[in-house]
Protein backbone atom coordinates (compact mmCIF):
# COMPACT_ATOMS: atom_id res chain seq x y z
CA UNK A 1 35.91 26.13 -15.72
CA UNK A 2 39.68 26.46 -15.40
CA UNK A 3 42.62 24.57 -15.24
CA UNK A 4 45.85 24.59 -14.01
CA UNK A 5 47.40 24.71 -17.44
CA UNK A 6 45.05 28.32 -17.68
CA UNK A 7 46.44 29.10 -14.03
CA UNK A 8 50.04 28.19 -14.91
CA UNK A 9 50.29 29.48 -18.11
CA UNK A 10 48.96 33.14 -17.20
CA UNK A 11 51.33 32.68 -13.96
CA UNK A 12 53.94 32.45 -16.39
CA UNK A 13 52.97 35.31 -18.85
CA UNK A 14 52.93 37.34 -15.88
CA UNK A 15 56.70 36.41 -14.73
CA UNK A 16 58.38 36.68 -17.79
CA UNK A 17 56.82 40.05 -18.14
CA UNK A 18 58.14 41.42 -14.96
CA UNK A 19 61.67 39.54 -15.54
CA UNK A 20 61.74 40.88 -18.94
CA UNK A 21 60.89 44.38 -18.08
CA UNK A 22 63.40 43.85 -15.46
CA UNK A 23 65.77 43.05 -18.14
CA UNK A 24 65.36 45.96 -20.07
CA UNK A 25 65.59 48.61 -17.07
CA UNK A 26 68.87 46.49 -16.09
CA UNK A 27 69.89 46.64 -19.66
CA UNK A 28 70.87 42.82 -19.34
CA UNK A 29 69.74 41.06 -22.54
CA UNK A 30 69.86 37.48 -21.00
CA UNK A 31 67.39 38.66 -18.59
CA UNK A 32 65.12 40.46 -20.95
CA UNK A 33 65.12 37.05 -23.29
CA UNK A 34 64.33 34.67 -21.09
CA UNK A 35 61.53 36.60 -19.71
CA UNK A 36 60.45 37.39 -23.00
CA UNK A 37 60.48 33.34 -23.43
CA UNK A 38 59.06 32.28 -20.26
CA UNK A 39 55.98 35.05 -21.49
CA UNK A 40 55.69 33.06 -24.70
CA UNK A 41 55.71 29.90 -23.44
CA UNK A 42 53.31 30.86 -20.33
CA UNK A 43 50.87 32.04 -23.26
CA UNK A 44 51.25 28.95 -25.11
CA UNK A 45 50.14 26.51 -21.77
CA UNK A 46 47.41 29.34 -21.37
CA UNK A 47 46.27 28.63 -25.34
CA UNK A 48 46.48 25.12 -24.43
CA UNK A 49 44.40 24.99 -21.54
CA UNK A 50 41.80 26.90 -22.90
CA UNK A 51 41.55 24.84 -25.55
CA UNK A 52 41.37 21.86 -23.37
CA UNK A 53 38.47 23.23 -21.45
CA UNK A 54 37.08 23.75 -24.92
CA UNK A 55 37.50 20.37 -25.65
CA UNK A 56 35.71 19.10 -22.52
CA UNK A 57 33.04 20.91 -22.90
CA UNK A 58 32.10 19.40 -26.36
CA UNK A 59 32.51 16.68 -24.75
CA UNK A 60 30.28 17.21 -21.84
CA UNK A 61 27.71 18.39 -24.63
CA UNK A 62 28.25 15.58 -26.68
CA UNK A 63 27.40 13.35 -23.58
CA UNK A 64 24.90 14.88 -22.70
CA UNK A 65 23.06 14.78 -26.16
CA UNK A 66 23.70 10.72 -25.98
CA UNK A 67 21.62 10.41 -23.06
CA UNK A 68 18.85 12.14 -24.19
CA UNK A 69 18.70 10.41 -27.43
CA UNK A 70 19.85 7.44 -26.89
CA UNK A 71 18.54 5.75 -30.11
CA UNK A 72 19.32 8.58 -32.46
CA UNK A 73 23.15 8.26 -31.36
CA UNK A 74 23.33 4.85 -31.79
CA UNK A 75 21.37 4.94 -35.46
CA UNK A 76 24.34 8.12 -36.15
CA UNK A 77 27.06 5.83 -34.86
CA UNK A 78 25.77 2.85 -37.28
CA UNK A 79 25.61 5.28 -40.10
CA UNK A 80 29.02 6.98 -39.55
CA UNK A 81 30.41 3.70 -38.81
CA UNK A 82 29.19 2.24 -42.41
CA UNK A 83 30.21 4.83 -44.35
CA UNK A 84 34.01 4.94 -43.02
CA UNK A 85 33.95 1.55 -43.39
CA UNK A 86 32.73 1.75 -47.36
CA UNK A 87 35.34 4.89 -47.66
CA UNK A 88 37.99 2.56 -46.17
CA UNK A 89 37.69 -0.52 -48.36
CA UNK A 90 38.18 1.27 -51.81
């Protein structure tokens, strides 16, 4: 599954790479370090999306497991539920 943080992010890795490449052929410096930025940051939204999908997909799984076992989850919620509370109150 992707998202457009995956999309936009390797969009941008692929941008700054060219502009920065550019940059250096040119020999302009402001052009090689803002490409060199924009690659950063586009791998930094690409990080973050994949984590994200990451994310939903434990959560999908997680779902999923509470509707088969409905009763378990609920006992696991009580019992998680009490002791937080007990670690809380000290």
């Amino acid at each position: 599954m992707s998202n457009d943080n995956v999309v936009i992010g390797t969009t941008k890795k692929i941008e700054g790479s060219a502009e920065s490449a550019f940059g250096t052929i040119t020999g302009n410096k402001a052009t090689e370090f803002k490409g060199d930025a924009k690659r950063v940051l586009g791998s930094a939204q690409n990080a973050f999306g994949k984590a994200e999908n990451c994310v939903r997909d434990s959560i999908d799984t997680a779902t999923t497991e509470i509707h088969k076992k409905p009763v378990q989850s609920a006992l696991i919620a009580l019992g998680v539920g009490f002791l937080l509370g007990k670690l809380f109150s000290l």
